[in-house]
Protein backbone atom coordinates (compact mmCIF):
# COMPACT_ATOMS: atom_id res chain seq x y z
CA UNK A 1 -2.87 -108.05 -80.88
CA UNK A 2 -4.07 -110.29 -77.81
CA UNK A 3 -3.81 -109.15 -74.42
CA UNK A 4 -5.37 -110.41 -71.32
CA UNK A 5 -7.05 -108.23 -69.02
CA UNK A 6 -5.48 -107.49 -65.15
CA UNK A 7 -6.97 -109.89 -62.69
CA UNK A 8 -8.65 -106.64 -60.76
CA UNK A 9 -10.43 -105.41 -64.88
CA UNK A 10 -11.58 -109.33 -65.03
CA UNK A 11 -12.93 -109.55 -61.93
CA UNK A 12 -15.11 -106.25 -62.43
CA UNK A 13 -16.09 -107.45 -66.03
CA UNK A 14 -17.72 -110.88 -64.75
CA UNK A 15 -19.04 -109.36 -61.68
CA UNK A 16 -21.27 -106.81 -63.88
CA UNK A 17 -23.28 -110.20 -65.46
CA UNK A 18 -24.89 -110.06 -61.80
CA UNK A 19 -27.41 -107.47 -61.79
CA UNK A 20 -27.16 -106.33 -57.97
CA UNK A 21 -23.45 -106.13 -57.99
CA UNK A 22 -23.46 -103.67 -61.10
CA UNK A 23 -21.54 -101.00 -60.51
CA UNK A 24 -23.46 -97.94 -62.07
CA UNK A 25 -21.28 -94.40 -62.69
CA UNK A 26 -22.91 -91.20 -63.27
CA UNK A 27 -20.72 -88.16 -64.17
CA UNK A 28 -22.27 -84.67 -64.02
CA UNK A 29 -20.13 -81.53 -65.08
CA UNK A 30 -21.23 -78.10 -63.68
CA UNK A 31 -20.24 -76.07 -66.78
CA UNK A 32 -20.49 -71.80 -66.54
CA UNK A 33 -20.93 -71.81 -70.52
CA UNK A 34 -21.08 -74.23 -73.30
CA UNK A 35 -17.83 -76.03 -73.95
CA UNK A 36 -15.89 -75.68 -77.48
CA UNK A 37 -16.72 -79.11 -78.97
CA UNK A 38 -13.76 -79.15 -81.24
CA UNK A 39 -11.73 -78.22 -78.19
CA UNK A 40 -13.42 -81.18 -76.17
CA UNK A 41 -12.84 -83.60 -79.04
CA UNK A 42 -9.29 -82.54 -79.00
CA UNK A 43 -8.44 -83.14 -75.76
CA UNK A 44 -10.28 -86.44 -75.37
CA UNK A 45 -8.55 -87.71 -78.30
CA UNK A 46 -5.06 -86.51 -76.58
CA UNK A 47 -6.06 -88.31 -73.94
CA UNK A 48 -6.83 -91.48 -75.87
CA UNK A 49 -3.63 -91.29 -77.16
CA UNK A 50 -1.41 -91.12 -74.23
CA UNK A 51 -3.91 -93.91 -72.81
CA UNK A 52 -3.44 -96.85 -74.60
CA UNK A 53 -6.03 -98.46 -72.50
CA UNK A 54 -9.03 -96.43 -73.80
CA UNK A 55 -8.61 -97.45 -77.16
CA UNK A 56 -9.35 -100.82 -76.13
CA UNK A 57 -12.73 -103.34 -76.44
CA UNK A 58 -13.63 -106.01 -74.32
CA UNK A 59 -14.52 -109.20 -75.43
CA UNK A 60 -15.93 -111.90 -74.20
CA UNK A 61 -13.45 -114.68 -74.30
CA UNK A 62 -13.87 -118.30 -74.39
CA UNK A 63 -12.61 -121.31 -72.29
CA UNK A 64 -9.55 -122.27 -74.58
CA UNK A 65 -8.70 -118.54 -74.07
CA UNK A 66 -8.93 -118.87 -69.61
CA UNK A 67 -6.97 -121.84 -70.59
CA UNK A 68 -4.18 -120.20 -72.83
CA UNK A 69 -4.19 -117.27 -70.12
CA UNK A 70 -3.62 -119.65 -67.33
CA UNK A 71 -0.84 -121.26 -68.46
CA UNK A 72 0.70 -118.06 -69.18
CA UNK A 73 0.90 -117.07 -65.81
């Protein structure tokens, strides 16, 4: 299945080829003890699959693709 990403997702994708408008994200989690991996797997993969979205890949796409998008719209 094809689908297109939201204007606001494409615009953030090409932006990143620029080095000094990279975005960078650092997470850090404060933990009292040592999470229960199979517990941690568990619930990322629940939230995978309620999430469609973070199943996906990006690719890049080519001009024929802008193209077919365009007239889509």
């Amino acid at each position: 299945m094809s689908e297109f990403m939201r204007n606001t997702d494409a615009f953030t994708w090409q932006m990143e080829h620029e080095p000094g408008l990279r975005s960078t994200v650092v997470t850090i989690f404060k933990l009292d003890r040592s999470p229960d991996w199979d517990d941690l797997v568990s619930r990322f993969d629940r939230i995978q699959a309620s999430m469609p979205m973070f199943r996906t890949t990006t690719a890049s796409a080519s001009a024929k693709d802008f193209r077919r998008a365009a007239s889509s719209c």
